[in-house]
Protein backbone atom coordinates (compact mmCIF):
# COMPACT_ATOMS: atom_id res chain seq x y z
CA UNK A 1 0.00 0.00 0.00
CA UNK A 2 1.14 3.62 -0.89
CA UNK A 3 0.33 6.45 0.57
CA UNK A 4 0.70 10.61 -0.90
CA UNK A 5 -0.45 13.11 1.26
CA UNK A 6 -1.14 16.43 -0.23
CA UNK A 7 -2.76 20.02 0.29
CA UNK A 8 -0.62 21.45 2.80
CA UNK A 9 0.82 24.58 2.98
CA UNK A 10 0.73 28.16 4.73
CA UNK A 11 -1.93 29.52 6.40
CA UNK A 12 -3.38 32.13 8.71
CA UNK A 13 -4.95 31.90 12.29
CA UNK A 14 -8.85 30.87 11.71
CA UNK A 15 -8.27 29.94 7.97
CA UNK A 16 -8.92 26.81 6.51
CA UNK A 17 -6.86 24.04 4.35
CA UNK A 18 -7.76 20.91 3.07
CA UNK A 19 -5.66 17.82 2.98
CA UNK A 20 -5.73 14.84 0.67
CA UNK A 21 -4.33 11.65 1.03
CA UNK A 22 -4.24 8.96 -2.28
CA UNK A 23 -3.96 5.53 -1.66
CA UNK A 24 -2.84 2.03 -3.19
CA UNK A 25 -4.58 -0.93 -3.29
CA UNK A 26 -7.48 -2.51 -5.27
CA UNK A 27 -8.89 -3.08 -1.35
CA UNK A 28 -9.00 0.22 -0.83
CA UNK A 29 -12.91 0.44 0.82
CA UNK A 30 -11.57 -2.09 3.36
CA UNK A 31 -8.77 0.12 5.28
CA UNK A 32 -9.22 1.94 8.14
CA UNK A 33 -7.58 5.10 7.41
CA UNK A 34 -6.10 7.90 10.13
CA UNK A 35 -4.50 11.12 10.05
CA UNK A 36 -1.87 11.58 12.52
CA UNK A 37 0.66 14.85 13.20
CA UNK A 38 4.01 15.35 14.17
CA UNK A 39 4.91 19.07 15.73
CA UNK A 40 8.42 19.86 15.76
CA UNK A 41 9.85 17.81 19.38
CA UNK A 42 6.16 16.70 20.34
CA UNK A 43 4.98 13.15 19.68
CA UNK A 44 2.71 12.06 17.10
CA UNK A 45 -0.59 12.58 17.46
CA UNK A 46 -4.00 11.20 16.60
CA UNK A 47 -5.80 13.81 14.49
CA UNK A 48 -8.92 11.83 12.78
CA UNK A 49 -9.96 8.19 11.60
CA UNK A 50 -12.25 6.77 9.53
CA UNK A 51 -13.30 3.07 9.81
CA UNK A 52 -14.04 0.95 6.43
CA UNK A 53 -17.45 1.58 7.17
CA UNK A 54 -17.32 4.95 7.72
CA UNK A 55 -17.35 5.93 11.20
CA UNK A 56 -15.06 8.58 12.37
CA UNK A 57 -13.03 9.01 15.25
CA UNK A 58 -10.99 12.84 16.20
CA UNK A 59 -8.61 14.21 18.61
CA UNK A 60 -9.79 16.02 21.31
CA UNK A 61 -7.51 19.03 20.13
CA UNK A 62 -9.65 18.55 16.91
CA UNK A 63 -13.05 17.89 17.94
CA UNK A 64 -15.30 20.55 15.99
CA UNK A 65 -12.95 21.60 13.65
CA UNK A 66 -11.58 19.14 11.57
CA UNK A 67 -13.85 16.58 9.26
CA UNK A 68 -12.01 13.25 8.41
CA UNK A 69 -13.73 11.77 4.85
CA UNK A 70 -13.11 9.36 2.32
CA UNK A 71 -13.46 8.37 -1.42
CA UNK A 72 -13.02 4.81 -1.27
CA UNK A 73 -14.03 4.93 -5.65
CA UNK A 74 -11.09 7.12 -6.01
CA UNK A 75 -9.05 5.58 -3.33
CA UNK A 76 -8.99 8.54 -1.67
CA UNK A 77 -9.28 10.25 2.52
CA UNK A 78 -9.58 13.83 3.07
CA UNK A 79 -9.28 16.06 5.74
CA UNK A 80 -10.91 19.53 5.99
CA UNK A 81 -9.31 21.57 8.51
CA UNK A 82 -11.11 24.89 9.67
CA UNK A 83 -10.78 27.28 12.46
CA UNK A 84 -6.59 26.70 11.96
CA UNK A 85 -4.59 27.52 15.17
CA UNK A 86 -0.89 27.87 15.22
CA UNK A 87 -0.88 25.02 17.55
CA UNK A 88 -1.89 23.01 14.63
CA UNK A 89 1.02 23.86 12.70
CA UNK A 90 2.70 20.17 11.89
CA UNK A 91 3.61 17.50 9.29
CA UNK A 92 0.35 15.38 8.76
CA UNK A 93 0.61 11.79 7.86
CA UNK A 94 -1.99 9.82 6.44
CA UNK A 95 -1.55 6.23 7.58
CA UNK A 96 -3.69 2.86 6.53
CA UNK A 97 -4.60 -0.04 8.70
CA UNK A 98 -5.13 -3.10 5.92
CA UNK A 99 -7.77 -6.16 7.35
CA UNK A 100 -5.08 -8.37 8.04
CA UNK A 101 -3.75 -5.98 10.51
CA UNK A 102 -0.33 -4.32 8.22
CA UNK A 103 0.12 -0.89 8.89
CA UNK A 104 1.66 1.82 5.98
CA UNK A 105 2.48 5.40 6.18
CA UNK A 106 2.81 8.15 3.91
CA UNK A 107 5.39 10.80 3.30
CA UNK A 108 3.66 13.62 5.22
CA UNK A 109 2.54 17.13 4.49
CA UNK A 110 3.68 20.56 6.32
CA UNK A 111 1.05 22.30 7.53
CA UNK A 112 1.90 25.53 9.06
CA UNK A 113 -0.86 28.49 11.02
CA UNK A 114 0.91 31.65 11.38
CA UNK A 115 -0.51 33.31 14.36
């Protein structure tokens, strides 16, 4: 499975981006995807999931803000990030969870709020 996450860039304090994430795999419909972040010298963090079937999962730090969605015909997860806070500001993987259990990450994308 491959992963290309996309859409990031530069953006101001209570703007809005929009990240994409294309995946591999003729199986597509049958990962659970995630978006998780990296701030420079913090941890990774959950941001959003999205089961197979569709249910969604976010990070507290999240909740209300960002929508987690998914394209399984075009093999493809989204993320739609409003009400952008500098604390935001990190590289955001996309990351898939296959049915037999194999995780697979993506290069990730810089996403950065200037306050």
């Amino acid at each position: 499975v491959q992963l290309q996450a996309s859409g990031g860039g530069l953006v101001q304090t209570g703007g809005s981006l929009g990240l994409s994430c294309a995946a591999s795999g003729r199986t597509f419909s049958r990962y659970n995807m995630t978006w998780i972040r990296q701030a420079p010298g913090k941890e990774r963090e959950f941001v959003a999931g999205i089961r197979s079937g569709g249910s969604t999962a976010y990070g507290d730090s999240v909740k209300g803000r960002f929508t987690i969605s998914r394209e399984n015909a075009k093999n493809m997860v989204y993320l739609q990030m409003n009400s952008l806070k500098p604390e935001d500001t990190a590289v955001y993987y996309c990351a898939a969870r296959t049915p037999g259990g194999m995780d697979y990450w993506g290069e990730g994308t810089q996403v950065t709020v200037s306050s």
